[in-house]
Structure formats: structure tokens, C-alpha cells
N, C-alpha and C. Protein backbone atom coordinates (compact mmCIF):
# COMPACT_ATOMS: atom_id res chain seq x y z
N UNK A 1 2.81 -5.78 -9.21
CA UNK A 1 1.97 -5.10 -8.26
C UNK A 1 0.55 -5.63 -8.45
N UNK A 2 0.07 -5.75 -7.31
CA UNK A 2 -1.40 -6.66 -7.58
C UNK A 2 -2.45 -5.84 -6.70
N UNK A 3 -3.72 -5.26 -7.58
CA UNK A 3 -4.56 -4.63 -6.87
C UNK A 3 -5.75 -5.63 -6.75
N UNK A 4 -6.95 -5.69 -5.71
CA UNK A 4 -7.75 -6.22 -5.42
C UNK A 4 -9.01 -5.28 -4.96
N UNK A 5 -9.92 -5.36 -5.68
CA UNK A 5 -10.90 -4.17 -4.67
C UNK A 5 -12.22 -4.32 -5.18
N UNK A 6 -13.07 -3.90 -4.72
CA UNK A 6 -14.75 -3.81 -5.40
C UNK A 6 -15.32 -2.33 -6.32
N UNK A 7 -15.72 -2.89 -6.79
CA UNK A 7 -16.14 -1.76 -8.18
C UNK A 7 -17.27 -0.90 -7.17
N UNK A 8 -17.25 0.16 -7.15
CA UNK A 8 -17.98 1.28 -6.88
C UNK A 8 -18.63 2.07 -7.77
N UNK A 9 -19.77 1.59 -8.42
CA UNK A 9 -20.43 2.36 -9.46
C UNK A 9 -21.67 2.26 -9.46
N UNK A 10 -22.88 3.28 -10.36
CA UNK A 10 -24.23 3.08 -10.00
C UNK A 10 -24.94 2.47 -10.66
N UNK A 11 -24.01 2.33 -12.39
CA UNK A 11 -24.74 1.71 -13.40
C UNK A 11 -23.52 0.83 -13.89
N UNK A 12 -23.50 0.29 -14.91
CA UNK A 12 -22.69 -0.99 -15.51
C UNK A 12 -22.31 0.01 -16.36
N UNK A 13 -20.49 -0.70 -16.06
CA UNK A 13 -19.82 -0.05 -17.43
C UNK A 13 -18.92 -0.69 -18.14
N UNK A 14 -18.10 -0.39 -19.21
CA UNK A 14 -17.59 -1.78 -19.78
C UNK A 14 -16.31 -1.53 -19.11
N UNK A 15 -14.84 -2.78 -18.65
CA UNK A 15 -14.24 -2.73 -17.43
C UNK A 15 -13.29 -1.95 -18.28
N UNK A 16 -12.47 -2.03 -19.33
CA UNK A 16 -11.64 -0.97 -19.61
C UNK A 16 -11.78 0.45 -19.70
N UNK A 17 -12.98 1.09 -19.60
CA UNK A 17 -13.04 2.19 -18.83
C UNK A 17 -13.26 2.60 -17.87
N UNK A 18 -13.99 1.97 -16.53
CA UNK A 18 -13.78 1.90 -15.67
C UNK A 18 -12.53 2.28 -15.00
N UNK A 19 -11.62 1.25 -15.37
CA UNK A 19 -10.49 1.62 -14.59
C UNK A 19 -9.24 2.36 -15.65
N UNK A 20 -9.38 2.69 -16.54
CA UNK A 20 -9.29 3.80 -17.07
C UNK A 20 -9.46 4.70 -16.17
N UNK A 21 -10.26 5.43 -15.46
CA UNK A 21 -11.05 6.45 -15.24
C UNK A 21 -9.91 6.41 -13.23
N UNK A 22 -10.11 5.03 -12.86
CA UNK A 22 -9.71 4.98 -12.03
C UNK A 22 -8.38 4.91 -11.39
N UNK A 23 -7.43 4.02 -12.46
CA UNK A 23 -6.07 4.56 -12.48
C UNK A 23 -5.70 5.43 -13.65
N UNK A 24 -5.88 6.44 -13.47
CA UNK A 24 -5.62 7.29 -14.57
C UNK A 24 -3.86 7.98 -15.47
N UNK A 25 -3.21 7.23 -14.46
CA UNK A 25 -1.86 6.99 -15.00
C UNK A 25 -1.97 5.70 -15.98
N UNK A 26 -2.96 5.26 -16.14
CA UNK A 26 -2.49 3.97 -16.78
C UNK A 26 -3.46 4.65 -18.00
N UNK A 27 -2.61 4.48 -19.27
CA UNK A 27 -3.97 3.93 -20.66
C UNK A 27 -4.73 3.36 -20.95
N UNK A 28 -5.74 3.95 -21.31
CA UNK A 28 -6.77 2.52 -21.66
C UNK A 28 -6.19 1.82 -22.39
N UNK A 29 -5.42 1.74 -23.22
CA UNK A 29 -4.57 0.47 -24.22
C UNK A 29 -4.04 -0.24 -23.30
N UNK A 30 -2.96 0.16 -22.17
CA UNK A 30 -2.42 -0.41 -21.22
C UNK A 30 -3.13 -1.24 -20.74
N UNK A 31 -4.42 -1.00 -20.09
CA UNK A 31 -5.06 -1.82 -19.65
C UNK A 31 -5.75 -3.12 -20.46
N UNK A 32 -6.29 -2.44 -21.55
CA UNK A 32 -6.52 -3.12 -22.85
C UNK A 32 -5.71 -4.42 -22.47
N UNK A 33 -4.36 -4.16 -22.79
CA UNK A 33 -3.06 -5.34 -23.20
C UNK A 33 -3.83 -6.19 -21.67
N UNK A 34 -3.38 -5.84 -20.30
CA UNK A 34 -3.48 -6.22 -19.41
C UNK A 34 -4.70 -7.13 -19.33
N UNK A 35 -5.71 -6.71 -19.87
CA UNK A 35 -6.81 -7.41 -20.37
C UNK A 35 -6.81 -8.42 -20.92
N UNK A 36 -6.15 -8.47 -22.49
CA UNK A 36 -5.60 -9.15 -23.43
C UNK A 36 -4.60 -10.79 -22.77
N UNK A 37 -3.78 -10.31 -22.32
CA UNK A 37 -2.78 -11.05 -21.35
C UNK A 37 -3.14 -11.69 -20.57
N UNK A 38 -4.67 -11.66 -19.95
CA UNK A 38 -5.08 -12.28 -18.68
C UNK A 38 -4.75 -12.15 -17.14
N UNK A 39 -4.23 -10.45 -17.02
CA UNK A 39 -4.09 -10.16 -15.89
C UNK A 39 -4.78 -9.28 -14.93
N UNK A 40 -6.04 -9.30 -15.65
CA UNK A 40 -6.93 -9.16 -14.57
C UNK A 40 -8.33 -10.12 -14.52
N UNK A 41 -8.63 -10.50 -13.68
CA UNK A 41 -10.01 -11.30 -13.42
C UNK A 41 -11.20 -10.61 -12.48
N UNK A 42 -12.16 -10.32 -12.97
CA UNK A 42 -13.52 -10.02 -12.62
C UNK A 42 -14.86 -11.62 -11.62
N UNK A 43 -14.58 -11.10 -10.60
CA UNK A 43 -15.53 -12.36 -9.82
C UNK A 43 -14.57 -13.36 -10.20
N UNK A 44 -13.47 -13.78 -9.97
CA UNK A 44 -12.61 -14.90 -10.28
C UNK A 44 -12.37 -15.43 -11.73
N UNK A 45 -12.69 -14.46 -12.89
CA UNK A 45 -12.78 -15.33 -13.71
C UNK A 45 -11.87 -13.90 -14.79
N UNK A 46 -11.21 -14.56 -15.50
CA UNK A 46 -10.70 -13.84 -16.43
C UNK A 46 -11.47 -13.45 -17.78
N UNK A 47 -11.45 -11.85 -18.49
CA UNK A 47 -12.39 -11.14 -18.98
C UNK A 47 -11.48 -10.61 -19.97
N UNK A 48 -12.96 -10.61 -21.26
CA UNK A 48 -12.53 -9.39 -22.16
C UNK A 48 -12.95 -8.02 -21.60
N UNK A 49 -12.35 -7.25 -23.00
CA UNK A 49 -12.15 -5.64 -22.47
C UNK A 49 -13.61 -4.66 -22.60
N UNK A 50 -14.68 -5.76 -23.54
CA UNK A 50 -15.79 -5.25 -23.12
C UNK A 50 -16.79 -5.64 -22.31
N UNK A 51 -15.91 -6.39 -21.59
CA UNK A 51 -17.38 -6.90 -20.51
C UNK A 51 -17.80 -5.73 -19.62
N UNK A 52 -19.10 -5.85 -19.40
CA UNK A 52 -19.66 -4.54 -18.36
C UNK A 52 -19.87 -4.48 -17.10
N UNK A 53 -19.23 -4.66 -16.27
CA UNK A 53 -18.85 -4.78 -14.98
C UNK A 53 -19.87 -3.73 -14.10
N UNK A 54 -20.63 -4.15 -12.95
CA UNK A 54 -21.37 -4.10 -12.33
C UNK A 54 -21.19 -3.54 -10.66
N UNK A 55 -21.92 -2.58 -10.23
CA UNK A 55 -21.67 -2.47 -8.71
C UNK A 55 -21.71 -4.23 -7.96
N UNK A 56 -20.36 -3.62 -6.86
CA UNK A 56 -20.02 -4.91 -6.10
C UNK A 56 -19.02 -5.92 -7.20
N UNK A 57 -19.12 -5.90 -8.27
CA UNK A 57 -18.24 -7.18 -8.64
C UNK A 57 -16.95 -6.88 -8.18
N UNK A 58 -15.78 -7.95 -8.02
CA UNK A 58 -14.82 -7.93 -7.28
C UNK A 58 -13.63 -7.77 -8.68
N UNK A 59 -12.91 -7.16 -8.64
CA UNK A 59 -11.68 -7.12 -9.37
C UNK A 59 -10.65 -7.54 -8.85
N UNK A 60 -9.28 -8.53 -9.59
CA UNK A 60 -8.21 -8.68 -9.30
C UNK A 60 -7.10 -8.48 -10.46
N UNK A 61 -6.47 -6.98 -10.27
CA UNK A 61 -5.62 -7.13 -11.14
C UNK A 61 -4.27 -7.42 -11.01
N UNK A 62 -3.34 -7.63 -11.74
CA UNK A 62 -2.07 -7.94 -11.74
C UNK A 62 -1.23 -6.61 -12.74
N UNK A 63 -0.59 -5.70 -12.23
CA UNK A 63 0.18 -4.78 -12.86
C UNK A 63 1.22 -5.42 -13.48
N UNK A 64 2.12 -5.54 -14.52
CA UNK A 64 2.87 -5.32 -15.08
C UNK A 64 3.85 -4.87 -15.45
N UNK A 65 5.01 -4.36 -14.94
CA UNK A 65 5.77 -3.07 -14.57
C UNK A 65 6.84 -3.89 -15.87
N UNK A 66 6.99 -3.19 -16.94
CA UNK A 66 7.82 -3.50 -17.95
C UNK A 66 9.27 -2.65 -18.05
N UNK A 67 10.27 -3.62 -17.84
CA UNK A 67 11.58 -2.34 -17.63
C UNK A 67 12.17 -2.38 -18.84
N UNK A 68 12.33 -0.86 -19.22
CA UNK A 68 12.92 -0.48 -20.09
C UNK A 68 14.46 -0.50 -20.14
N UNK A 69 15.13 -0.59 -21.12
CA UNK A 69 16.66 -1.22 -21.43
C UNK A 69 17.12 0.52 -22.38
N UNK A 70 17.07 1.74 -21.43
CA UNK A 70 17.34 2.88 -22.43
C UNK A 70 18.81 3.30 -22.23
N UNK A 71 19.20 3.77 -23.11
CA UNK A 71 20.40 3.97 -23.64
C UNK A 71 20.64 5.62 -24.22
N UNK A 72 21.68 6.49 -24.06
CA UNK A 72 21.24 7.91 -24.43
C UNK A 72 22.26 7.58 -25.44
N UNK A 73 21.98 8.80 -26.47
CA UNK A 73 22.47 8.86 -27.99
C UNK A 73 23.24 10.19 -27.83
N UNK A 74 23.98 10.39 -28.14
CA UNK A 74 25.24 11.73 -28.59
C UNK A 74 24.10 11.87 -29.68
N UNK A 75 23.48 12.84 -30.03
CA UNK A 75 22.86 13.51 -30.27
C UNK A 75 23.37 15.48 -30.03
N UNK A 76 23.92 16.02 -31.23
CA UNK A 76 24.47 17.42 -31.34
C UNK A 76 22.83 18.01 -31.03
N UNK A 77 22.76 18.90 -30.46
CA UNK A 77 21.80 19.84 -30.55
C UNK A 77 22.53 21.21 -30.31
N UNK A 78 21.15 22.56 -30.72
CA UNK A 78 21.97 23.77 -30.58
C UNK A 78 21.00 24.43 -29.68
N UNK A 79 21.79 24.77 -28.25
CA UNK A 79 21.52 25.37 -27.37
C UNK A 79 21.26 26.88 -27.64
N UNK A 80 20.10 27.60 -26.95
CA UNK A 80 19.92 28.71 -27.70
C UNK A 80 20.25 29.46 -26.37
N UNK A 81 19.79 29.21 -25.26
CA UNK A 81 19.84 30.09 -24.06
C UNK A 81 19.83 28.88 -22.89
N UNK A 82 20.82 29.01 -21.87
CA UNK A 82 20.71 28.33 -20.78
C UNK A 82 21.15 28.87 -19.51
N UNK A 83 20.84 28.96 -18.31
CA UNK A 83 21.34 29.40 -16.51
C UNK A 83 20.81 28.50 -16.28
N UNK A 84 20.57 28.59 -14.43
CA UNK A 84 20.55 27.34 -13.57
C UNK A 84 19.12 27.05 -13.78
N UNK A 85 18.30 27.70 -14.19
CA UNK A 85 16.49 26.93 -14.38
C UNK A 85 15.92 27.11 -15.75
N UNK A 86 16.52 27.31 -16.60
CA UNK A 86 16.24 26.82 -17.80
C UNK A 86 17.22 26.23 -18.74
N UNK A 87 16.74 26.40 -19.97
CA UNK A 87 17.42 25.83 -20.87
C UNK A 87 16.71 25.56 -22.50
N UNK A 88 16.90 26.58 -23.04
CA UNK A 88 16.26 26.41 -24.64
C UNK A 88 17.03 26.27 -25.64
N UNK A 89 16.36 24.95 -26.13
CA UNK A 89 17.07 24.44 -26.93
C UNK A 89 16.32 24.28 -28.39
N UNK A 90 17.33 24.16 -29.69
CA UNK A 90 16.52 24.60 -31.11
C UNK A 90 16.46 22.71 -31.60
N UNK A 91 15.94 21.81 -31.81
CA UNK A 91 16.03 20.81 -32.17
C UNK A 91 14.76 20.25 -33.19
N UNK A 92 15.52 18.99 -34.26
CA UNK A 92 14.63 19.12 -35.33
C UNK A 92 13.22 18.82 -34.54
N UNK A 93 12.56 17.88 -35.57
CA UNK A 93 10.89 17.42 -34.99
C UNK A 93 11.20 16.00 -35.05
N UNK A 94 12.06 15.28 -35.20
CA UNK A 94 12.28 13.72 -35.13
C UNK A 94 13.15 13.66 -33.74
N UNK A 95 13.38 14.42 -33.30
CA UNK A 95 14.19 14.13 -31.69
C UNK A 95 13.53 14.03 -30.58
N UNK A 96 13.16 12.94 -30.19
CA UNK A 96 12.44 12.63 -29.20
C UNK A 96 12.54 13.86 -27.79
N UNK A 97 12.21 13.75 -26.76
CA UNK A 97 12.24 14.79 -25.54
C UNK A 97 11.64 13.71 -24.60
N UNK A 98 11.58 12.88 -24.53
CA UNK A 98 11.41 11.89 -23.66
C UNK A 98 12.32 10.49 -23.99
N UNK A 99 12.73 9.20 -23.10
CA UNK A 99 13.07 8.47 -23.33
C UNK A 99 12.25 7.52 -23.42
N UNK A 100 12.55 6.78 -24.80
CA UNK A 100 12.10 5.98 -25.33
C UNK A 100 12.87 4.45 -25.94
N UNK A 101 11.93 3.34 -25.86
CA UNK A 101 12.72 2.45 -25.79
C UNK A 101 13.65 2.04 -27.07
């Protein structure tokens, strides 16, 4: 996914927060890497993560969409209470609740 657009700001800021701030689904680490990697360029030119980016300079980034290879685990847990809109469950503190790679 490739965004292109002009910085809208009143004072200079450094670009990984910037758009931090602006795609805010994304991490600043995320972007960081994206940084790192060379997939985004400022005025045509590719940048570190503290350069301070200026009203009007032009951004071009390049997203990254990394696919995950997840797999579910038989994993016993003990159900404490469940109907059709919930569901509580007793599980240690090393069991993830999201998928992870």
C-alpha cells in the first residue's frame, strides 16, 4: 500500500512522530522499521527517523503488510461461565489472548 501526501504542520517535527500521530494504527517502531528499510522518502529522498520534517515537504510512503503464518494450539483451558455473548474463562498468565506469530 503506498501513501503519498504533503505534511500539514506549523512547526518542524521529527518524521517518526509525525506520522505516528497521523496513522495511528501504526507504531512508532513500525514506522521506525519502515524508516529503517527505506520505505519511505521525504522530498524524493530517503530518511532517517530523526529527520524534522517541515510544512509542505512531500512524503512517499510504502506500507508493508507482513502476513502472518498462525496456527492455533489445543491448548486445555477451564471455562468458568459461557451463553451466546459471553464467555469467562480462568487461564494461566503465559497464554496469549491474541494471535501471535
Amino acid at each position: 500500500m503506498k501513501f503519498h501526501f504533503c505534511v500539514f504542520l506549523q512547526t518542524k517535527e521529527r518524521v517518526d512522530l509525525y506520522l505516528s500521530e497521523v496513522f495511528a494504527s501504526f507504531s512508532r517502531s513500525y514506522i521506525q522499521k519502515l524508516i529503517d528499510q527505506g520505505f519511505l522518502k521525504v522530498n524524493g529522498s530517503i530518511v532517517t527517523k530523526n529527520l524534522k520534517i517541515a510544512p509542505r515537504d512531500e512524503i512517499e510512503m510504502d506500507i508493508q503488510v507482513e502476513k502472518l503464518d498462525l496456527r492455533s494450539e489445543n491448548i486445555p483451558i477451564d471455562i468458568l461461565y459461557e451463553d451466546k455473548n459471553m464467555l469467562i474463562l480462568n487461564k494461566d498468565a503465559g497464554i496469549n489472548v491474541h494471535p501471535t506469530p
